[in-house]
C-alpha atoms as a PDB file:
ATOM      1  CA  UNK A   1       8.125  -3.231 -10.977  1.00  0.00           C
ATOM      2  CA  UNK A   2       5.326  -2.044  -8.697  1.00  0.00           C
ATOM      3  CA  UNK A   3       4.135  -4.176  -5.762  1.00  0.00           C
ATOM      4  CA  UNK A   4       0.857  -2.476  -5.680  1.00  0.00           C
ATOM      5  CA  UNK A   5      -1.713  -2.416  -8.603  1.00  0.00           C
ATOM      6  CA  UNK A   6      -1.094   0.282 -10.487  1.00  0.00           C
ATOM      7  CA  UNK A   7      -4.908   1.909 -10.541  1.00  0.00           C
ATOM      8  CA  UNK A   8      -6.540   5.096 -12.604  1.00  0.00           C
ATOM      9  CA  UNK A   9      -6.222   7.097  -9.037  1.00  0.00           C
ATOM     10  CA  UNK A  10      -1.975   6.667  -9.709  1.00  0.00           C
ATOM     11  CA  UNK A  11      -2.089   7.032 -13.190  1.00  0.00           C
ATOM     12  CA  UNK A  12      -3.739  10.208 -13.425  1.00  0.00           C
ATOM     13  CA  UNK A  13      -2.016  12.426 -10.809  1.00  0.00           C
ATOM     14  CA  UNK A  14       1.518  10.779 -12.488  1.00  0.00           C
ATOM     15  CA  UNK A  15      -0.092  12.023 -15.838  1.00  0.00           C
ATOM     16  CA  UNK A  16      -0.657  15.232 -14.730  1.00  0.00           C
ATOM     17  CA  UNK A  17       2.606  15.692 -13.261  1.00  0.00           C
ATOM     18  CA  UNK A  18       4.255  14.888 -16.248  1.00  0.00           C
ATOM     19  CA  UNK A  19       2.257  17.314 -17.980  1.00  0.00           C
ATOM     20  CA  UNK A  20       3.589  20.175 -15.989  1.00  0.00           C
ATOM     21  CA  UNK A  21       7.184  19.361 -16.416  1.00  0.00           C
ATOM     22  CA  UNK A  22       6.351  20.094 -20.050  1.00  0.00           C
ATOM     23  CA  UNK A  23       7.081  16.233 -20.888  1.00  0.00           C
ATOM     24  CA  UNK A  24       3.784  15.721 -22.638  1.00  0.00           C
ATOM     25  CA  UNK A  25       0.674  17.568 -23.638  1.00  0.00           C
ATOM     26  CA  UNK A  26      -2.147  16.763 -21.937  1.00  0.00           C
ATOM     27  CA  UNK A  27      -5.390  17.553 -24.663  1.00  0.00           C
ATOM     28  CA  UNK A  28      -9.311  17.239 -24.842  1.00  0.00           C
ATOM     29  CA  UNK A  29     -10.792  14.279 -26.278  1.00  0.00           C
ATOM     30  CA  UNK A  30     -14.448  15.767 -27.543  1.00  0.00           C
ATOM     31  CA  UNK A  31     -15.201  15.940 -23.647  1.00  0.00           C
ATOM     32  CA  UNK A  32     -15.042  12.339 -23.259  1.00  0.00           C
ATOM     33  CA  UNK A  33     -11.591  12.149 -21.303  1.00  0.00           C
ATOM     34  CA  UNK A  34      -8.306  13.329 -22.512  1.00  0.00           C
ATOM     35  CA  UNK A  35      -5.299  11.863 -24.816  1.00  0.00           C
ATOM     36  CA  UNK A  36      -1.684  12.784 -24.421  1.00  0.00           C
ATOM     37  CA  UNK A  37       1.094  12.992 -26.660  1.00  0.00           C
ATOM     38  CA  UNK A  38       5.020  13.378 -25.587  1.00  0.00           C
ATOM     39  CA  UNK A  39       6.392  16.890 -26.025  1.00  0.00           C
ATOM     40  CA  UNK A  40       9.881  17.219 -27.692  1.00  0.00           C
ATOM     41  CA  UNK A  41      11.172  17.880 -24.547  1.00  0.00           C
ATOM     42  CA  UNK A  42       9.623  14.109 -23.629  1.00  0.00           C
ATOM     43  CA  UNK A  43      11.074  12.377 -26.430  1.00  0.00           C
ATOM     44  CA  UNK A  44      14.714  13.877 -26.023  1.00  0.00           C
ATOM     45  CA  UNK A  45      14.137  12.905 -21.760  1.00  0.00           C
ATOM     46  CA  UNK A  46      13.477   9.537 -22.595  1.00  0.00           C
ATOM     47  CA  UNK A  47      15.650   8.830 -25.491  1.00  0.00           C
ATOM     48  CA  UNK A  48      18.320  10.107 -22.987  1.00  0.00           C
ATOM     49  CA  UNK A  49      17.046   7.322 -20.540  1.00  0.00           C
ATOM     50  CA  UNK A  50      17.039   4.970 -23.003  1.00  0.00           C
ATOM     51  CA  UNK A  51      20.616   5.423 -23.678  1.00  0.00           C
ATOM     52  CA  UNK A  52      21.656   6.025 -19.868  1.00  0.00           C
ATOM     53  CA  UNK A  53      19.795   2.128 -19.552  1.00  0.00           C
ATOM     54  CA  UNK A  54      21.840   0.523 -22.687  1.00  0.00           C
ATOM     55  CA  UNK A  55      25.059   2.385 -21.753  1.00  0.00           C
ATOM     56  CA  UNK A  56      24.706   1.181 -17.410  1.00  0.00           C
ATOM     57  CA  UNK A  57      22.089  -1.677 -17.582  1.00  0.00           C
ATOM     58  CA  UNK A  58      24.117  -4.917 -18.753  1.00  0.00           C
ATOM     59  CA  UNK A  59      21.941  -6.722 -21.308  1.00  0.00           C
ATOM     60  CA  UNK A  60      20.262 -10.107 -20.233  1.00  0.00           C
ATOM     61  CA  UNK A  61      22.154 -12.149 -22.448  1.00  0.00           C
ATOM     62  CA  UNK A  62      25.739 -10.421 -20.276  1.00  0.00           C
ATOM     63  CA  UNK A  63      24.334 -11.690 -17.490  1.00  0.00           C
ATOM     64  CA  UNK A  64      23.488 -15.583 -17.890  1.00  0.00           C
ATOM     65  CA  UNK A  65      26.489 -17.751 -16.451  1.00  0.00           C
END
């Protein structure tokens, strides 16, 4: 949840950063912008956040009285 609009000017630096911790590669798009992919190093960061959520997050339906 942001309370701000999230806006190209956040996106991109966030982008980049991501880029340099080797969690995805950042590549040319024919010279009209760029298009990322996740690195393996991404994929095995957020499948470990993905289980660190399901094994610490309760589930919606836990939740409802």
């Amino acid at each position: 949840y942001y309370a701000e609009e999230i806006t190209v000017g956040r996106v991109y630096p966030q982008l980049d950063e991501m880029a340099e911790k080797g969690l995805i590669k950042k590549m040319d798009k024919n010279g009209r912008g760029n298009k990322y992919r996740l690195t393996r190093r991404g994929v095995r960061d957020l499948q470990g956040h993905r289980e660190w959520e399901n094994q610490y997050l309760a589930p919606i339906d836990e939740l409802s009285p």
